[in-house]
Structure formats: structure tokens, C-alpha cells
Protein backbone atom coordinates (compact mmCIF):
# COMPACT_ATOMS: atom_id res chain seq x y z
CA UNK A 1 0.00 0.00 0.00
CA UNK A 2 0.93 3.58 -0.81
CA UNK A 3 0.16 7.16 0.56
CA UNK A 4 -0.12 10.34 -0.71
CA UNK A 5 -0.66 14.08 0.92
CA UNK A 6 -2.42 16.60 -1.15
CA UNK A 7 -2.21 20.44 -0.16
CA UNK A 8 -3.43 23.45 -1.82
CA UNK A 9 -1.23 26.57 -1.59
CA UNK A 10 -1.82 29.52 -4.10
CA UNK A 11 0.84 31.74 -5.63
CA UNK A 12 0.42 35.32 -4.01
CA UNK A 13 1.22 38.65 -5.95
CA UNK A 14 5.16 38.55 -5.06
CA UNK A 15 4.97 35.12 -6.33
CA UNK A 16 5.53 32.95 -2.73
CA UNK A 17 3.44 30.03 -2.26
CA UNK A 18 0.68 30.33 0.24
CA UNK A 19 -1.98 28.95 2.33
CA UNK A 20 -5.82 30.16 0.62
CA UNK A 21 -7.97 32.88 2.23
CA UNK A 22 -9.67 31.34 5.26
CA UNK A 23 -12.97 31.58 3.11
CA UNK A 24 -11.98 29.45 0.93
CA UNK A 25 -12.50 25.96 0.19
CA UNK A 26 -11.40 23.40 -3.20
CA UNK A 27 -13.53 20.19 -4.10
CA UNK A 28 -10.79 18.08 -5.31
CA UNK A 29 -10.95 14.28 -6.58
CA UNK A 30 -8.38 11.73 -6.53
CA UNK A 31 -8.68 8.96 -9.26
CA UNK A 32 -7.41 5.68 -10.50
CA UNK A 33 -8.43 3.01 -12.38
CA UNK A 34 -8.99 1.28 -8.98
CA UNK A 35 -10.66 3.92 -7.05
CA UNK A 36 -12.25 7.61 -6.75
CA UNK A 37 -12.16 9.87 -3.51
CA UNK A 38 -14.17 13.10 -4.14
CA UNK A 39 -12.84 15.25 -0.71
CA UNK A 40 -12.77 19.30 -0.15
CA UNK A 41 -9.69 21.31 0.87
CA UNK A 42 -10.89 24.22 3.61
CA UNK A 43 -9.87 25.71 6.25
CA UNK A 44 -11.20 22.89 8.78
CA UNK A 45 -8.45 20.16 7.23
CA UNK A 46 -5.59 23.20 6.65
CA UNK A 47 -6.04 22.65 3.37
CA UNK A 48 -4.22 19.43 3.28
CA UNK A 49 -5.91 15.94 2.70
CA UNK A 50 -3.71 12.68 3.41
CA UNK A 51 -4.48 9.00 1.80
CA UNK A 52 -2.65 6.26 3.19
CA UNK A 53 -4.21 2.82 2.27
CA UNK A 54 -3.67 3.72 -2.04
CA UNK A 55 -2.91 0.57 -3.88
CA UNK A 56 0.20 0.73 -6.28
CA UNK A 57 -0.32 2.51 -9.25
CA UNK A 58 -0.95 6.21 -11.18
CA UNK A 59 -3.32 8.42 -9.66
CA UNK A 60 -4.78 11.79 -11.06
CA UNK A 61 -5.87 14.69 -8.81
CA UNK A 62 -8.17 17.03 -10.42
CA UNK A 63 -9.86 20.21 -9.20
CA UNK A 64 -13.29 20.48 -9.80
CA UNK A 65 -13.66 24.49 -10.40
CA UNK A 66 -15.33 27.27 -12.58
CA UNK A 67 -12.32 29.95 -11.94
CA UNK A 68 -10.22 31.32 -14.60
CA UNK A 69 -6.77 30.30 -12.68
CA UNK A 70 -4.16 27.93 -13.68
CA UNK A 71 -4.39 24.91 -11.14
CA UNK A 72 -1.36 22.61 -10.85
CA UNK A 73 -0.76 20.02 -8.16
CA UNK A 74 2.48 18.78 -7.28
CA UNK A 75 2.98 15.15 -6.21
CA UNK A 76 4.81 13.83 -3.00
CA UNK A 77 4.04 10.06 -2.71
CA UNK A 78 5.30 7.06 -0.24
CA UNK A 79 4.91 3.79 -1.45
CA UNK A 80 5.97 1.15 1.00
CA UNK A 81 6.09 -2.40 -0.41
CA UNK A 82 5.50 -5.56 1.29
């Protein structure tokens, strides 16, 4: 099994990476041909949603969102094999 942490930091007007407004929340979904996790990214969670039970494999994380900004996710997993 394999984990993975996902976080949502927005670029800021000098460019720095930061935490959203405290109003703000993401729906988010994690996919793979085995699985789908649907999960929001607010204030209540920092913004930060961790996996840890994924099964080997590629996984896409997608933002579900109307806005006009460039979303990108960066990828930090653990994979721990048995």
C-alpha cells in the first residue's frame, strides 16, 4: 500500500506560495483506475488531505472548479512495499 498528501497553496502577488484565504475551500478528486475519492480542501483540514491505504499505481488529482486560474498540483508520494 501507498500514501499520498495533497495540499493546496496559491501563488500570491510577489509570487511565494501560500496557504488560501480562510474563506476558501477546493472540491478536489483523486482517481485511479482502482478507485475515486471526491474530498474538499478548507480551512477545517488546513487545506491538506492525506491518503494512506492507495494501492500501487498512477493516480490523477483534479480540481473540480469554474475559476479562470491555472491549477497545478504537485505530487509527493510514499509507497511502502511488502
Amino acid at each position: 500500500r501507498g500514501s499520498v498528501s495533497i495540499c493546496k497553496y496559491v501563488r500570491n502577488a510577489n509570487g511565494d506560495l501560500v496557504k488560501p484565504q480562510k474563506d476558501e475551500s477546493f472540491q478536489v478528486s483523486l482517481s485511479s483506475y482502482f478507485c475515486k475519492r471526491d474530498f474538499e480542501l478548507n480551512v477545517d483540514n488546513d487545506w491538506c488531505m492525506s491518503f494512506c491505504d492507495l494501492r500501487f499505481g498512477g493516480y490523477e488529482v483534479r480540481e473540480c472548479s469554474d475559476s479562470e486560474y491555472q491549477v497545478q498540483y504537485q505530487g509527493h508520494a510514499a509507497v511502502r512495499v511488502l
